[in-house]
N, C-alpha and C. Protein backbone atom coordinates (compact mmCIF):
# COMPACT_ATOMS: atom_id res chain seq x y z
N UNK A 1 96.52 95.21 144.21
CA UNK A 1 97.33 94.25 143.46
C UNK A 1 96.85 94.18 142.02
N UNK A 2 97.88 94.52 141.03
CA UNK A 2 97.57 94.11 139.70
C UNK A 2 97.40 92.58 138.89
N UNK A 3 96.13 92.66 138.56
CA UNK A 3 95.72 91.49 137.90
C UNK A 3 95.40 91.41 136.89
N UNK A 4 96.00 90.53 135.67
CA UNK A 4 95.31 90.58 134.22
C UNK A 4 93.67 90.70 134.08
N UNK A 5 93.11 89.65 135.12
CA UNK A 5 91.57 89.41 134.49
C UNK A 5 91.06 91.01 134.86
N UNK A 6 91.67 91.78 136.19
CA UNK A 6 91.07 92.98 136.04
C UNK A 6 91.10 93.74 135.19
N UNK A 7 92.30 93.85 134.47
CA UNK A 7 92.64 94.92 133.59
C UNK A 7 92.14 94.51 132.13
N UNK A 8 91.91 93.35 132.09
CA UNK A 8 91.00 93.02 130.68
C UNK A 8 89.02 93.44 130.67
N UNK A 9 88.97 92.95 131.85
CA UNK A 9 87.42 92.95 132.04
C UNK A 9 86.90 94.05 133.03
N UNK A 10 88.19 95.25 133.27
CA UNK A 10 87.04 96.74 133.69
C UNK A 10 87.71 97.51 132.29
N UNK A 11 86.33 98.26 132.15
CA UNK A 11 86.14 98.64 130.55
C UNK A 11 86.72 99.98 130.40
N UNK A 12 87.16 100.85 131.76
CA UNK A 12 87.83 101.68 132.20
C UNK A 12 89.12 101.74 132.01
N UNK A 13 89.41 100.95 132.14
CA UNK A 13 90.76 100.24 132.14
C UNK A 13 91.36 100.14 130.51
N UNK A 14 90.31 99.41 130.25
CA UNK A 14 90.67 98.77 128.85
C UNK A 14 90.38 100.18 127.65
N UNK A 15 89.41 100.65 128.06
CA UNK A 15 89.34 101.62 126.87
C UNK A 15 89.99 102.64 126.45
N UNK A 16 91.44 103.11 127.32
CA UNK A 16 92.06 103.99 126.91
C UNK A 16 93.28 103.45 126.21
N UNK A 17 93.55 101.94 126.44
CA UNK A 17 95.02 101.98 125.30
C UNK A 17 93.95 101.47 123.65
N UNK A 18 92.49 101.58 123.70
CA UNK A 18 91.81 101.07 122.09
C UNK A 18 92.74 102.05 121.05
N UNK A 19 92.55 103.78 121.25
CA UNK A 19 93.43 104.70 120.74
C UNK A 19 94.75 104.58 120.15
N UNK A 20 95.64 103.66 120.90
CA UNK A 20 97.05 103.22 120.80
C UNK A 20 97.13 101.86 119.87
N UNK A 21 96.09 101.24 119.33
CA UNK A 21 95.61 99.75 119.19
C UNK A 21 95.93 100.62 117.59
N UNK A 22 94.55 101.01 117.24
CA UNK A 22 93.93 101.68 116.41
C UNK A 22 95.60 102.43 116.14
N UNK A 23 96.08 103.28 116.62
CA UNK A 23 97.31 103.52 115.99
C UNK A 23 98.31 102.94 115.21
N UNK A 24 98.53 102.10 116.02
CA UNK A 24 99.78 100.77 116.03
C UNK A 24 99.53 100.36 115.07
N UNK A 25 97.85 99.67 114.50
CA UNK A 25 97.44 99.23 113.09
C UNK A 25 97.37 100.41 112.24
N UNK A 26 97.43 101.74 112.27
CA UNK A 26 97.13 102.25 111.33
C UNK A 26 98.56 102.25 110.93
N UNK A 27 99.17 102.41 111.79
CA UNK A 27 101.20 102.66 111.80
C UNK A 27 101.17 101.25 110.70
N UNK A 28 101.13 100.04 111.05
CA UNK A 28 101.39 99.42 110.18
C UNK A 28 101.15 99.02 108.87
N UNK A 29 100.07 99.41 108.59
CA UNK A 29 98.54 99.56 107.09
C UNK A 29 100.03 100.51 106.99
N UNK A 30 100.04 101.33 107.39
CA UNK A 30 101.10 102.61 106.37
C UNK A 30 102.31 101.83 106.39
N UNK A 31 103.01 101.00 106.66
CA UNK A 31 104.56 101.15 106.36
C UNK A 31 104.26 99.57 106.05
N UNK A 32 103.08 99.02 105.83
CA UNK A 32 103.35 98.16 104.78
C UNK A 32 103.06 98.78 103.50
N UNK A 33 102.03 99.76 103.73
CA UNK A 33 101.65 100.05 102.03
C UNK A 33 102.63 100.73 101.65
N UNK A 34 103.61 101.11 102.47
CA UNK A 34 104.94 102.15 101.64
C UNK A 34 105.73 100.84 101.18
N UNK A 35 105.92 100.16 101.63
CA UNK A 35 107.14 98.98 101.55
C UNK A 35 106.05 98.33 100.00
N UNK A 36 105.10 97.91 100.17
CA UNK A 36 104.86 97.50 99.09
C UNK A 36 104.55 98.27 97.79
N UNK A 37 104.65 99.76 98.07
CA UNK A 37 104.84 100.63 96.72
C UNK A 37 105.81 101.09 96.13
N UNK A 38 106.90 100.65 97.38
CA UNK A 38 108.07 101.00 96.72
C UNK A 38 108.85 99.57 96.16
N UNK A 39 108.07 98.63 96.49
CA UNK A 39 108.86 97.42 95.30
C UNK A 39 108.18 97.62 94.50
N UNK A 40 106.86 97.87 94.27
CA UNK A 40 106.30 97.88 92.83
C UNK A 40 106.96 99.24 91.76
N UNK A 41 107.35 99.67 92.63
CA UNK A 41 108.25 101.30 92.63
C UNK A 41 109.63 100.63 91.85
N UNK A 42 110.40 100.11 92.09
CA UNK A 42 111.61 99.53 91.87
C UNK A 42 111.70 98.54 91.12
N UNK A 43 110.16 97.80 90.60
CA UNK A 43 110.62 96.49 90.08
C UNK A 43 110.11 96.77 88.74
């Protein structure tokens, strides 16, 4: 049976979506810094 507290607190578990984490923020660091170079771009 799937349980949150398991899937937070075995480290097995948890350490393969860190990769996808670390993505997701890098995804966003980039398409804010595009969005904010292209108003400074335009204005």
């Amino acid at each position: 049976m799937f349980s949150l507290e398991n899937y937070l607190y075995h480290p097995v578990l948890r350490f393969p979506s860190l990769p996808f984490i670390c993505r997701f923020i890098a995804f966003l660091d980039a398409m804010i810094g595009y969005s904010t170079l292209n108003l400074t771009h335009f204005s």
